[in-house]
PDB file of N, CA and C in Angstrom:
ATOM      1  N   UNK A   1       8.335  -7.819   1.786  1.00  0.00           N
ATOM      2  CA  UNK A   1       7.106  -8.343   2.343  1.00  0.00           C
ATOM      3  C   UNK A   1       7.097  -9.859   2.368  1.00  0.00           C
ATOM      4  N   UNK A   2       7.805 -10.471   1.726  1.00  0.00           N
ATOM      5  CA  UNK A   2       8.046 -11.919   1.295  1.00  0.00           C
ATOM      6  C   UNK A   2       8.303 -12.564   2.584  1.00  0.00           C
ATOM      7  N   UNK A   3       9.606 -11.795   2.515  1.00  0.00           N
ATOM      8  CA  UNK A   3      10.390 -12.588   3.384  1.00  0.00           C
ATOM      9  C   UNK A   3       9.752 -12.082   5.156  1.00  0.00           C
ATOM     10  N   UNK A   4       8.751 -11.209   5.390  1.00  0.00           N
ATOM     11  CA  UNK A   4       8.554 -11.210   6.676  1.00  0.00           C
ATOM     12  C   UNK A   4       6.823 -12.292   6.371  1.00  0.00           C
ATOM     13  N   UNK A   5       6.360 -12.965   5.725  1.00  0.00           N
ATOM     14  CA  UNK A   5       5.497 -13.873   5.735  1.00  0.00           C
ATOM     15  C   UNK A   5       6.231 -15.178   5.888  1.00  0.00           C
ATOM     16  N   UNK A   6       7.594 -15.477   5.687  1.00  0.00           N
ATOM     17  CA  UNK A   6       8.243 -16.490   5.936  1.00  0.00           C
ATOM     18  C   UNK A   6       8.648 -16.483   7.787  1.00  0.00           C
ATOM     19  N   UNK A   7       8.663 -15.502   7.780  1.00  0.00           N
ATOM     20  CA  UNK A   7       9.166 -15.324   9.305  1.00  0.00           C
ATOM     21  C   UNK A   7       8.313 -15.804  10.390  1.00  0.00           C
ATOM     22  N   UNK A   8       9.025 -16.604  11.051  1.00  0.00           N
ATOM     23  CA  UNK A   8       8.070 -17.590  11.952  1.00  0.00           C
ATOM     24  C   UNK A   8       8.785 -16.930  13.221  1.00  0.00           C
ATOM     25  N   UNK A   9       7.659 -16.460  13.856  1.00  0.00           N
ATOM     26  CA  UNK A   9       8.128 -16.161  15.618  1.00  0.00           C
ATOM     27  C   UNK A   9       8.332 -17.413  16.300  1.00  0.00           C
ATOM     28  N   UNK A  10       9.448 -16.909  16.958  1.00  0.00           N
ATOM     29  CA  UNK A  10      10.286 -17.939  18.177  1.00  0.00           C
ATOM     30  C   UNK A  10       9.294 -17.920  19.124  1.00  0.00           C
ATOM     31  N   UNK A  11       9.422 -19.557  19.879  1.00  0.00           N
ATOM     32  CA  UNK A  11       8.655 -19.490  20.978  1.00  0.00           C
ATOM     33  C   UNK A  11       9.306 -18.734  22.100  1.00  0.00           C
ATOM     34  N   UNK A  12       8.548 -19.129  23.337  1.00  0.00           N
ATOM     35  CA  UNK A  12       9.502 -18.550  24.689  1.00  0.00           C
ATOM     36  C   UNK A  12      10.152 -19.317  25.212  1.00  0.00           C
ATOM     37  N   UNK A  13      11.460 -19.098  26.015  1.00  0.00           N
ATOM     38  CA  UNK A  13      12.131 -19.834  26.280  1.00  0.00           C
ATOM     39  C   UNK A  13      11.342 -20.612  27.459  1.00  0.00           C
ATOM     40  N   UNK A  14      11.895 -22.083  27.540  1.00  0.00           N
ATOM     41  CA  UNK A  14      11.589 -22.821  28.654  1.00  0.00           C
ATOM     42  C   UNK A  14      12.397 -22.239  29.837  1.00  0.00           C
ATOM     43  N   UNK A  15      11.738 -23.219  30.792  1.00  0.00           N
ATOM     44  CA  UNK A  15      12.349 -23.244  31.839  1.00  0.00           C
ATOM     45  C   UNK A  15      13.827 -24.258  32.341  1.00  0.00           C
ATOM     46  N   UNK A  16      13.907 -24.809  31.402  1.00  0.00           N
ATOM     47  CA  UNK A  16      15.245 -25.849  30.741  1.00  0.00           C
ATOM     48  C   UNK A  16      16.483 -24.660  30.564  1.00  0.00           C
ATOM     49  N   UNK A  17      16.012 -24.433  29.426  1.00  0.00           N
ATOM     50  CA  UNK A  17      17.250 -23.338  28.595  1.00  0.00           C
ATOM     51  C   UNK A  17      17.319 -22.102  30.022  1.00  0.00           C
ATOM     52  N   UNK A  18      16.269 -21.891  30.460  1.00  0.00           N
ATOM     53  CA  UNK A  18      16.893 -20.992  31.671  1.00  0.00           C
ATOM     54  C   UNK A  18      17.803 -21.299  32.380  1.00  0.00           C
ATOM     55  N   UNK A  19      17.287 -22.722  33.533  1.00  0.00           N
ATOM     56  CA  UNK A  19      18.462 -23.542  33.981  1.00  0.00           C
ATOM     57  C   UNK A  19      19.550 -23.459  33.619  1.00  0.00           C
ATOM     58  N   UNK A  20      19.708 -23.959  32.509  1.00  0.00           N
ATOM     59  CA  UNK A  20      20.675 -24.488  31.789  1.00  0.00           C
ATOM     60  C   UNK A  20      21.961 -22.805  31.882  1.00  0.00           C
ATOM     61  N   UNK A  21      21.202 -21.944  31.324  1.00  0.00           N
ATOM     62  CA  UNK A  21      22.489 -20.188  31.365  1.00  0.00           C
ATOM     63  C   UNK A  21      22.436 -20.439  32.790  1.00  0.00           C
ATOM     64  N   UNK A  22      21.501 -20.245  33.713  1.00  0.00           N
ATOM     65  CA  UNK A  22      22.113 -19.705  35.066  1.00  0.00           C
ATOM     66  C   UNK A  22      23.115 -20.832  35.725  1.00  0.00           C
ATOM     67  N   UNK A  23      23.158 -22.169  35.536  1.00  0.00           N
ATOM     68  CA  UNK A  23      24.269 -23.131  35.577  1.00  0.00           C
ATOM     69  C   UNK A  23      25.127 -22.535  35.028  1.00  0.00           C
ATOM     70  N   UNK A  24      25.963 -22.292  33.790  1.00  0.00           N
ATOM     71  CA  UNK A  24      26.765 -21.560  32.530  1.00  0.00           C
ATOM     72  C   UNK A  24      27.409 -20.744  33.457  1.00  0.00           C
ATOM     73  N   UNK A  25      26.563 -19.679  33.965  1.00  0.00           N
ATOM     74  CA  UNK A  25      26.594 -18.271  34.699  1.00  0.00           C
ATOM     75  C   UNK A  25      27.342 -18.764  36.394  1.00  0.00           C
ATOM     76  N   UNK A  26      26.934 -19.585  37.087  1.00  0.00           N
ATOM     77  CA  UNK A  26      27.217 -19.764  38.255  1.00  0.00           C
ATOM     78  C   UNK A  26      28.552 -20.527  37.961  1.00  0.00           C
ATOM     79  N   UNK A  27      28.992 -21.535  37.296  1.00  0.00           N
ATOM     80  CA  UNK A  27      30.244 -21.898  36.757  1.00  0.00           C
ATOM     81  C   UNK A  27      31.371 -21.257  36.876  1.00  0.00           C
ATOM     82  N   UNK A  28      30.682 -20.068  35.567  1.00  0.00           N
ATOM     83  CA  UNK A  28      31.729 -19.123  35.471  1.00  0.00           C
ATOM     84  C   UNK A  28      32.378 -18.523  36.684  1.00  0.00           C
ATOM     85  N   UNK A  29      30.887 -18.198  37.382  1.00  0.00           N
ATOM     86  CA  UNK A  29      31.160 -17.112  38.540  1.00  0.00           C
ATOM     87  C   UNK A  29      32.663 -17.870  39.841  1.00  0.00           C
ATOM     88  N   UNK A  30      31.463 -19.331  39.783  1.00  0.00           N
ATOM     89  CA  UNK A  30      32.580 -19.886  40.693  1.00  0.00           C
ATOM     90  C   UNK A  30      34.153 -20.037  40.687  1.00  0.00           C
ATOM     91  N   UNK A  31      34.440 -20.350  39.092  1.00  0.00           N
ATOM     92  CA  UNK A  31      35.723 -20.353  38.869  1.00  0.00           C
ATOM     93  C   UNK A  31      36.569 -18.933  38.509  1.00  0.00           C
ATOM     94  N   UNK A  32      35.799 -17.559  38.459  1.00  0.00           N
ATOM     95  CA  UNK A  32      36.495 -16.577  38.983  1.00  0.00           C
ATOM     96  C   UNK A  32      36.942 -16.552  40.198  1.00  0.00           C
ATOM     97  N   UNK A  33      35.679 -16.779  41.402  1.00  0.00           N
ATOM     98  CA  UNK A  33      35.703 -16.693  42.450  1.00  0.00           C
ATOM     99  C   UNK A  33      36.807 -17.532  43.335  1.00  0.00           C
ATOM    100  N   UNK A  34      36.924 -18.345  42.550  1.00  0.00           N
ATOM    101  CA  UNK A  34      38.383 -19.562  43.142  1.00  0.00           C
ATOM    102  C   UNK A  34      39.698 -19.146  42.288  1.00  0.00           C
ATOM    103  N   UNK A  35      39.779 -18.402  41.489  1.00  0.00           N
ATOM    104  CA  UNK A  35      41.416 -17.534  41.013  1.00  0.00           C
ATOM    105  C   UNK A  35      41.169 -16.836  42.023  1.00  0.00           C
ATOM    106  N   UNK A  36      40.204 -15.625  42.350  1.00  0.00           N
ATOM    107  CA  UNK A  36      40.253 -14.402  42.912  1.00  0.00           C
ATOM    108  C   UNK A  36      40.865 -15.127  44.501  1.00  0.00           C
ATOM    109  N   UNK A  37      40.337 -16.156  44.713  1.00  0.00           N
ATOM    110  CA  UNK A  37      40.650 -16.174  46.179  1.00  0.00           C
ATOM    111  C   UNK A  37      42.210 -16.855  46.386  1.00  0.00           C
ATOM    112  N   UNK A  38      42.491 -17.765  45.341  1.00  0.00           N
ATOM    113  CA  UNK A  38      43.808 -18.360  45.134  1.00  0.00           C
ATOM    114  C   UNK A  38      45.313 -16.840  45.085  1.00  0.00           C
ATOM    115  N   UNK A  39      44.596 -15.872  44.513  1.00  0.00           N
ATOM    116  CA  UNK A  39      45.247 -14.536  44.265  1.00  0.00           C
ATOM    117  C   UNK A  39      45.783 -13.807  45.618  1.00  0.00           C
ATOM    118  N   UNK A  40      44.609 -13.795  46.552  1.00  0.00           N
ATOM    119  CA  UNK A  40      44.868 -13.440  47.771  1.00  0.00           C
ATOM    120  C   UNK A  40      45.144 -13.924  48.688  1.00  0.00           C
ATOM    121  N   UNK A  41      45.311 -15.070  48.684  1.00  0.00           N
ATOM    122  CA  UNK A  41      45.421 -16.268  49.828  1.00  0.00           C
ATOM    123  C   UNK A  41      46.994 -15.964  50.168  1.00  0.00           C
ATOM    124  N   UNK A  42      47.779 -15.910  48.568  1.00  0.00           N
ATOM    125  CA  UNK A  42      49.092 -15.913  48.226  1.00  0.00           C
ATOM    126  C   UNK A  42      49.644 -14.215  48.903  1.00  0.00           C
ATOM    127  N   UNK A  43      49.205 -13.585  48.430  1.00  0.00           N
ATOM    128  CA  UNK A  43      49.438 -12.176  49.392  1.00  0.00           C
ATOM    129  C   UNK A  43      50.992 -12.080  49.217  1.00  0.00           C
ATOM    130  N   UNK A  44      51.725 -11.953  48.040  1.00  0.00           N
ATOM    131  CA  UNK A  44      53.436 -12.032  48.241  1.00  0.00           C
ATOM    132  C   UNK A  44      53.432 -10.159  47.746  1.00  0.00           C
ATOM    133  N   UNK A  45      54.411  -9.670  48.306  1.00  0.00           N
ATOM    134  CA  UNK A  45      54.836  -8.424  48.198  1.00  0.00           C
ATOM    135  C   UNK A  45      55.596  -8.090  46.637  1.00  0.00           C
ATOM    136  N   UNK A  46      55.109  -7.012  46.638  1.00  0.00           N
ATOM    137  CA  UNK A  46      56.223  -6.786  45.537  1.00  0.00           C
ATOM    138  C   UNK A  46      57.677  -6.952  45.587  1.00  0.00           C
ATOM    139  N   UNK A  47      58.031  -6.945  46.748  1.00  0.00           N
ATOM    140  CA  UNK A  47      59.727  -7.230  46.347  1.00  0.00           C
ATOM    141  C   UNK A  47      60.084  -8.535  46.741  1.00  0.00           C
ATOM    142  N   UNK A  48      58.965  -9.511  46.673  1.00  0.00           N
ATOM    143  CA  UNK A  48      59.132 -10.799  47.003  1.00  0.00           C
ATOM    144  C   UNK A  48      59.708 -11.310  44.855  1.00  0.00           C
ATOM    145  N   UNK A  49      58.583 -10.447  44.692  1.00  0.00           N
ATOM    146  CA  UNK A  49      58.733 -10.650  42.752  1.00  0.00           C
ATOM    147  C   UNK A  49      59.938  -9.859  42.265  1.00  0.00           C
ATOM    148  N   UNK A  50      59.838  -8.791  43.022  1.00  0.00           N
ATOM    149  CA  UNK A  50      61.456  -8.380  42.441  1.00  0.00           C
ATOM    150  C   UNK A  50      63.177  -9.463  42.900  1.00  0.00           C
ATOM    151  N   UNK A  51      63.005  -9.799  44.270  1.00  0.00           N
ATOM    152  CA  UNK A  51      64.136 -10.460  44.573  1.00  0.00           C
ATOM    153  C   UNK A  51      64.217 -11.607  43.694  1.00  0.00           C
ATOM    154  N   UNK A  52      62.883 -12.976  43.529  1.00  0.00           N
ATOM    155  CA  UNK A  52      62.774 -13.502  42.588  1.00  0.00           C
ATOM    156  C   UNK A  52      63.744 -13.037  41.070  1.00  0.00           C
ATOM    157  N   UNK A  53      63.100 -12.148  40.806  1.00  0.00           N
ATOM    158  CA  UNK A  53      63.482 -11.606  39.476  1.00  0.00           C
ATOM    159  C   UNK A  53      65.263 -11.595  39.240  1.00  0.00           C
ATOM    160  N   UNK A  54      65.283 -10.887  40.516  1.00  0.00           N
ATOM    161  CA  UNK A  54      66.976 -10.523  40.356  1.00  0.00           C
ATOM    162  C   UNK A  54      67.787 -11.835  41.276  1.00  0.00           C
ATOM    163  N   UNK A  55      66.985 -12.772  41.656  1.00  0.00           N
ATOM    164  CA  UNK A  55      67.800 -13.986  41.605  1.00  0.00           C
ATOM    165  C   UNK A  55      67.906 -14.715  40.163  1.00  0.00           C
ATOM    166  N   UNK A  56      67.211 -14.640  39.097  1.00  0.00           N
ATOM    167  CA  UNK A  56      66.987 -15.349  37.859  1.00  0.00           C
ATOM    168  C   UNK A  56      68.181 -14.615  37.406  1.00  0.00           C
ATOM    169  N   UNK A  57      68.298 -13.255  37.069  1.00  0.00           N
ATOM    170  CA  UNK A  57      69.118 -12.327  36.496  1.00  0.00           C
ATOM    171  C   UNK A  57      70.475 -12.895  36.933  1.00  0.00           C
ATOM    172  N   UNK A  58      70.839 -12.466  38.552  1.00  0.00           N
ATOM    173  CA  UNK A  58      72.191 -13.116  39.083  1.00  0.00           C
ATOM    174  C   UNK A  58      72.590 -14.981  38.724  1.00  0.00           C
ATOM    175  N   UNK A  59      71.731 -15.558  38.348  1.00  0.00           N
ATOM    176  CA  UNK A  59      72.188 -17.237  37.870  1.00  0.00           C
ATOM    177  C   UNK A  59      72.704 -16.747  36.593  1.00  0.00           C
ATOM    178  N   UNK A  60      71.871 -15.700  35.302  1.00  0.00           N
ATOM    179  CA  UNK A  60      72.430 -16.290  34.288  1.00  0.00           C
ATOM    180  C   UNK A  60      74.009 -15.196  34.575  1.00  0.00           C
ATOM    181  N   UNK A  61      73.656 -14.311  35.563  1.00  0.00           N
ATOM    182  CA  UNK A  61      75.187 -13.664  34.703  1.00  0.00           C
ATOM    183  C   UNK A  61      76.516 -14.625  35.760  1.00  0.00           C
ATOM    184  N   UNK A  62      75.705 -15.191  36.264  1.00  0.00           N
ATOM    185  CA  UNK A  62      76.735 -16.356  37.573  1.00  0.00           C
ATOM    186  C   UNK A  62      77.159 -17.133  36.223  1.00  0.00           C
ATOM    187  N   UNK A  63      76.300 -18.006  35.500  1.00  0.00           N
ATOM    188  CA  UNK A  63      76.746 -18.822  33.879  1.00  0.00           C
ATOM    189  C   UNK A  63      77.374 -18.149  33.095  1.00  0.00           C
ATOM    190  N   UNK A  64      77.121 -16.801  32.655  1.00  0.00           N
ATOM    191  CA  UNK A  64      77.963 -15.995  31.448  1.00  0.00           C
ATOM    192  C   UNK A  64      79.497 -16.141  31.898  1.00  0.00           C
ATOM    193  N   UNK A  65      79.246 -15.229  33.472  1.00  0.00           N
ATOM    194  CA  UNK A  65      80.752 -14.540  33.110  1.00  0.00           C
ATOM    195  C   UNK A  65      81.162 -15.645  34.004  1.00  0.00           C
ATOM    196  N   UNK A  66      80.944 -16.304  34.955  1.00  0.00           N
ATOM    197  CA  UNK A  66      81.776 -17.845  35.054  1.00  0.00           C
ATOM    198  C   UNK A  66      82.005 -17.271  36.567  1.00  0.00           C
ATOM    199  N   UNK A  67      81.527 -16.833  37.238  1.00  0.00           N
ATOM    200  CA  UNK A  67      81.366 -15.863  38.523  1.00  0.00           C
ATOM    201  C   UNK A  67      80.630 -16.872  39.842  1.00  0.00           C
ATOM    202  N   UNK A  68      81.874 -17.354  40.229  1.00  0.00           N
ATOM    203  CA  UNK A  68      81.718 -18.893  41.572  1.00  0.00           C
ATOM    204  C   UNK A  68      82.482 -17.490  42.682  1.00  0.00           C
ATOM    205  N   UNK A  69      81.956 -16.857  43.041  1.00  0.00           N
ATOM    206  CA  UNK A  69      82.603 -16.458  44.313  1.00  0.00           C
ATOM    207  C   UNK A  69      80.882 -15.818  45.032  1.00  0.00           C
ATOM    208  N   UNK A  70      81.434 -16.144  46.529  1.00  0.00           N
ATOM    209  CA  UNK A  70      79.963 -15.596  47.184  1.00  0.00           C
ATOM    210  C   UNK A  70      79.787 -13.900  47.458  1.00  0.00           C
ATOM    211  N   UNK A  71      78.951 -13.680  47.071  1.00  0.00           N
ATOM    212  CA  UNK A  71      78.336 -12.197  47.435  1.00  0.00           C
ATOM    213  C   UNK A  71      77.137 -12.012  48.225  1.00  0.00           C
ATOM    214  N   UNK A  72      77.462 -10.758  49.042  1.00  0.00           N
ATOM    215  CA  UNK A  72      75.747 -10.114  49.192  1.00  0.00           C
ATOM    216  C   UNK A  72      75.772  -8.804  48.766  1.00  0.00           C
ATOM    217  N   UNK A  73      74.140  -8.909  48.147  1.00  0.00           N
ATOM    218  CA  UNK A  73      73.832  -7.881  47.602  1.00  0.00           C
ATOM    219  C   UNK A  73      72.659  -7.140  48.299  1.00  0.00           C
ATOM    220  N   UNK A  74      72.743  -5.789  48.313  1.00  0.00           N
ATOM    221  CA  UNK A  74      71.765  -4.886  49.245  1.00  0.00           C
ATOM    222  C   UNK A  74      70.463  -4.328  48.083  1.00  0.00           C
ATOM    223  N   UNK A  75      69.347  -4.298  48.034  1.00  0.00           N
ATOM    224  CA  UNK A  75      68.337  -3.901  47.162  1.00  0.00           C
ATOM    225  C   UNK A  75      67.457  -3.275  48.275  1.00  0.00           C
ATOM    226  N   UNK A  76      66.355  -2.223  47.466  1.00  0.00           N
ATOM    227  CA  UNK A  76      65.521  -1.726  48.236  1.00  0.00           C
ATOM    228  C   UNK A  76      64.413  -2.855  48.780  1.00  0.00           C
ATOM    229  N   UNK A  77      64.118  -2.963  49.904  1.00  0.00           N
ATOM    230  CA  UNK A  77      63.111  -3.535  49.953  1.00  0.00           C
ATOM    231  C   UNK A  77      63.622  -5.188  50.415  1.00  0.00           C
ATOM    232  N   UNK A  78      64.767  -5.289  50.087  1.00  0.00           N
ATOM    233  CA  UNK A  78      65.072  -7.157  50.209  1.00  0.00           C
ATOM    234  C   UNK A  78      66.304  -7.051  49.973  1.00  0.00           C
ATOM    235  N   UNK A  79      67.024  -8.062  50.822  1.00  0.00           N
ATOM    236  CA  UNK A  79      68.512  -8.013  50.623  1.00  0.00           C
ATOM    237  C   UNK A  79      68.586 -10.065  50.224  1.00  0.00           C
ATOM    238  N   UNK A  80      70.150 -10.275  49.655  1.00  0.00           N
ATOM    239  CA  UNK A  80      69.897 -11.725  48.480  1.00  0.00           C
ATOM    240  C   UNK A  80      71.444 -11.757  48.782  1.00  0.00           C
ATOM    241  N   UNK A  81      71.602 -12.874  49.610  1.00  0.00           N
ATOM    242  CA  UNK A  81      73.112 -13.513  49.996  1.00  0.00           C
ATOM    243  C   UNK A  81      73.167 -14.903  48.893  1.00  0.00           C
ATOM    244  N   UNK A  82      73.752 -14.268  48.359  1.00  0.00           N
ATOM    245  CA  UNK A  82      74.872 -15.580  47.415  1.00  0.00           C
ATOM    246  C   UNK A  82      75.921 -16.425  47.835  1.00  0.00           C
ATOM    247  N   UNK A  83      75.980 -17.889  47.845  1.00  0.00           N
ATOM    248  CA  UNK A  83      76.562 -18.449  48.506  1.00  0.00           C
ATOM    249  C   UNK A  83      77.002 -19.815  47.294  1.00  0.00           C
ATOM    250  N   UNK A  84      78.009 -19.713  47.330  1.00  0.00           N
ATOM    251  CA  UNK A  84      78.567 -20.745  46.349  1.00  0.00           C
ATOM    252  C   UNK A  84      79.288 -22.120  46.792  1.00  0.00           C
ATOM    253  N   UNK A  85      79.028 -23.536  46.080  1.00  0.00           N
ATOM    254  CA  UNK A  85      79.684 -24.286  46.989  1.00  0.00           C
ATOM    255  C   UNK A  85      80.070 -25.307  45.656  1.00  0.00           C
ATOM    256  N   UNK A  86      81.475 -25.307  45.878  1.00  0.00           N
ATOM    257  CA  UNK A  86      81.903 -25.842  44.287  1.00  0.00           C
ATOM    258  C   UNK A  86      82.657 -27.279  44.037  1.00  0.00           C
ATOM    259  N   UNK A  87      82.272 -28.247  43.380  1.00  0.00           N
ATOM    260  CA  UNK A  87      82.362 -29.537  43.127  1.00  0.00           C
ATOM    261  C   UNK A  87      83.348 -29.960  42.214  1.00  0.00           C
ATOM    262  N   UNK A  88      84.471 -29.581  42.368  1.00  0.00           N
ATOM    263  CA  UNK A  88      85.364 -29.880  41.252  1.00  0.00           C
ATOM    264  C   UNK A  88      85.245 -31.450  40.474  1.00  0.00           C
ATOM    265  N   UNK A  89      84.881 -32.335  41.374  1.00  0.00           N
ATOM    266  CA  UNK A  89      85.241 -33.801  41.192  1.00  0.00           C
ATOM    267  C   UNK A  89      84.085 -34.040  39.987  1.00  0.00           C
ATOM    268  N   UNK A  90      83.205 -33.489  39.966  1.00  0.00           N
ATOM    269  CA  UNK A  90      81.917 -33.388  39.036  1.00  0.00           C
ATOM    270  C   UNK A  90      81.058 -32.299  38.265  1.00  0.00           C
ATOM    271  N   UNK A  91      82.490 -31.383  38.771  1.00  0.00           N
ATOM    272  CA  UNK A  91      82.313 -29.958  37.391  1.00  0.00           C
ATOM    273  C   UNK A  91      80.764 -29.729  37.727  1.00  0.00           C
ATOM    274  N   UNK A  92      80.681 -29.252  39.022  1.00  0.00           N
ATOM    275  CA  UNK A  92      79.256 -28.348  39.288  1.00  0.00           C
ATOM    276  C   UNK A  92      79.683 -27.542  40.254  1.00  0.00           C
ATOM    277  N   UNK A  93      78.660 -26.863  40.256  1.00  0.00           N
ATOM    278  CA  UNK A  93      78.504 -25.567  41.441  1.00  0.00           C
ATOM    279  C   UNK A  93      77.364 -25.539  42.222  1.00  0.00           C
ATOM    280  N   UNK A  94      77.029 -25.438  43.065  1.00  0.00           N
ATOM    281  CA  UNK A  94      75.547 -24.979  43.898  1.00  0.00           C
ATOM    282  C   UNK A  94      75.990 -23.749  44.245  1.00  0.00           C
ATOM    283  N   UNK A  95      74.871 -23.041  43.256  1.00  0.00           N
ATOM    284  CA  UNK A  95      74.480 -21.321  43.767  1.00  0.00           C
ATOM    285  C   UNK A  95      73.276 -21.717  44.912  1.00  0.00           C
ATOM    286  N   UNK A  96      73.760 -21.184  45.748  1.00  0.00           N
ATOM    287  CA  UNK A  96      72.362 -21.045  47.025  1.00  0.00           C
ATOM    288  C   UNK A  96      72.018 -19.465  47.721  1.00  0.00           C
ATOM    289  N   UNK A  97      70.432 -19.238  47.590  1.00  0.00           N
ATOM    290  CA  UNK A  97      70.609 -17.927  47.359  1.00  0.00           C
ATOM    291  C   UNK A  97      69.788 -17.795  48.490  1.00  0.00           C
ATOM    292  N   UNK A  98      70.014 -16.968  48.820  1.00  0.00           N
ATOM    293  CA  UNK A  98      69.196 -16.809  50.324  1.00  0.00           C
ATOM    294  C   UNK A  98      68.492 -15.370  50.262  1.00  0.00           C
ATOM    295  N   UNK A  99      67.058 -14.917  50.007  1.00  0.00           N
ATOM    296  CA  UNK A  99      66.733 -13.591  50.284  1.00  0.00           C
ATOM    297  C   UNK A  99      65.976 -13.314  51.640  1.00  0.00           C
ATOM    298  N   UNK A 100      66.001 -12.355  51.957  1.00  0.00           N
ATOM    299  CA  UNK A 100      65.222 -11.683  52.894  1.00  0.00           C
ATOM    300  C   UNK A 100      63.979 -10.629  52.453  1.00  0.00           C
ATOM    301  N   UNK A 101      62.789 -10.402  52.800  1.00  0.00           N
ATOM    302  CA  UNK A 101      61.912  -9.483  52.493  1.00  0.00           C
ATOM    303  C   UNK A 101      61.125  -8.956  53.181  1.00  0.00           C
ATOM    304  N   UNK A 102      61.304  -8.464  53.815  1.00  0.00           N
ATOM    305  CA  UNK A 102      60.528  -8.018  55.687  1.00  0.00           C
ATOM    306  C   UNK A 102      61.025  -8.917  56.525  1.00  0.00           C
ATOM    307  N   UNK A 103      60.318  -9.678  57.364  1.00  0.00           N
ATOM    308  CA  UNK A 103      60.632 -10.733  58.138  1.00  0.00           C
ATOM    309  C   UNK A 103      60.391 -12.020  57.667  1.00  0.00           C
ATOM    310  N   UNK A 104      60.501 -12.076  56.223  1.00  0.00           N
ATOM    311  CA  UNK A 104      60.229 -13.258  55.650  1.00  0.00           C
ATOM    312  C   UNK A 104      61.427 -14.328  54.924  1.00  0.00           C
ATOM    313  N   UNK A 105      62.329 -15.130  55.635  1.00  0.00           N
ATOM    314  CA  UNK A 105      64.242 -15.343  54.123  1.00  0.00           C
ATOM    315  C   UNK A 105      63.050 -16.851  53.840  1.00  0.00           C
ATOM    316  N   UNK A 106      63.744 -16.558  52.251  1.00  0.00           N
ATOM    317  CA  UNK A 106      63.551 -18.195  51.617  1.00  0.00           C
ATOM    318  C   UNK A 106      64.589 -18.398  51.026  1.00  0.00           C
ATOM    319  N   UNK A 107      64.883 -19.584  50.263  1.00  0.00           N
ATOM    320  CA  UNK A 107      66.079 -20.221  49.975  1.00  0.00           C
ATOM    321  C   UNK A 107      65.897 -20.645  48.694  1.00  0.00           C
ATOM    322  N   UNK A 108      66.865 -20.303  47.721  1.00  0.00           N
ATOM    323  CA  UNK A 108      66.975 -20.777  45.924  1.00  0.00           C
ATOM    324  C   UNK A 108      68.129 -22.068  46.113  1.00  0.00           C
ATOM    325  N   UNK A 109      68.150 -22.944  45.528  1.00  0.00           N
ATOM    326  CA  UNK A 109      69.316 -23.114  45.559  1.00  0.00           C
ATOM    327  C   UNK A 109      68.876 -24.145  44.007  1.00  0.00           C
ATOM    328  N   UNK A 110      70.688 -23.625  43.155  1.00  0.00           N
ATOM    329  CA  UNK A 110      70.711 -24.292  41.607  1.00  0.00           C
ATOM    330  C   UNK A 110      72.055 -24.383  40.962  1.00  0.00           C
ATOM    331  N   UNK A 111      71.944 -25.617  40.703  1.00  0.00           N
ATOM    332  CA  UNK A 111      73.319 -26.429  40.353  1.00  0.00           C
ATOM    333  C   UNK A 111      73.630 -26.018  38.605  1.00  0.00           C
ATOM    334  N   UNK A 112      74.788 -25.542  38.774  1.00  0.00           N
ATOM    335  CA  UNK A 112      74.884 -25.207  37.131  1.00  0.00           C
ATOM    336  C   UNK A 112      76.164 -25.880  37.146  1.00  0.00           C
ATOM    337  N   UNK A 113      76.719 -25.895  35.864  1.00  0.00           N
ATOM    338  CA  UNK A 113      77.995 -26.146  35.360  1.00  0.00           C
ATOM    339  C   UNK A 113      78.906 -25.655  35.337  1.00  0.00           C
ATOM    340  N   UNK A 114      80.322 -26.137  36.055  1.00  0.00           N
ATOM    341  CA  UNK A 114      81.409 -26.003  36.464  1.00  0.00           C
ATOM    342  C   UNK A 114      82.697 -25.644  35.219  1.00  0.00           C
ATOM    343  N   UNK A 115      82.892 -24.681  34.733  1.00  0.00           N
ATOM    344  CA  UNK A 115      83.455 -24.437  33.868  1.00  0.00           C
ATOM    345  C   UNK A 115      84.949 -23.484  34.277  1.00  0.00           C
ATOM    346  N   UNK A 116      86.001 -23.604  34.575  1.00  0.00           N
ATOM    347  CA  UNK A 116      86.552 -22.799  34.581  1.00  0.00           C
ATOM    348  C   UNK A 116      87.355 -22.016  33.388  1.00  0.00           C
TER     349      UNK A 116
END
């Protein structure tokens, strides 16, 4: 009983502190609303992320096993021409990778170290 005679009721909120959340609230909203649209703008296919992927994969095993010769490789969905161009005078290589993904080719290209 004590402690509810100590208890002082809250006023009502202003019209400040209202402002103030639905600002908070519209913020938020907006900066979902600008990922969500940044998300779709981009529109890349899944085997745009897979060729990606298996160009990362083909550099490191191009570094492991020491593998300077050009290939193409056939995948579902996207095909990834390897093209090698080699610098003896300065012990490098340019891997240049060329994929295709519907009617879409882009181009990797990455200089690693020349090791024979």
């Amino acid at each position: 009983m004590k402690s509810l005679k100590n208890f002082k009721l809250l006023k009502a909120s202003s019209v400040l502190e209202s402002v103030i959340a639905i600002s908070i609230i519209s913020i938020c909203a907006l900066v979902a609303f600008m990922v969500y649209l940044n998300i779709i703008r981009h529109n890349k296919s899944i085997a745009y992320f897979n060729a990606r992927h298996s160009i990362s994969l083909l550099i490191q095993q191009s570094i492991e096993q020491k593998d300077y010769e050009s290939n193409d490789y056939t995948f579902t969905g996207y095909s990834i021409k390897k093209q090698v161009d080699v610098n003896e005078t300065e012990h490098t290589a340019l891997l240049t990778f060329t994929y295709k993904t519907g009617n879409k080719t882009n181009v990797i290209n990455k200089l690693i170290a020349y090791n024979e």
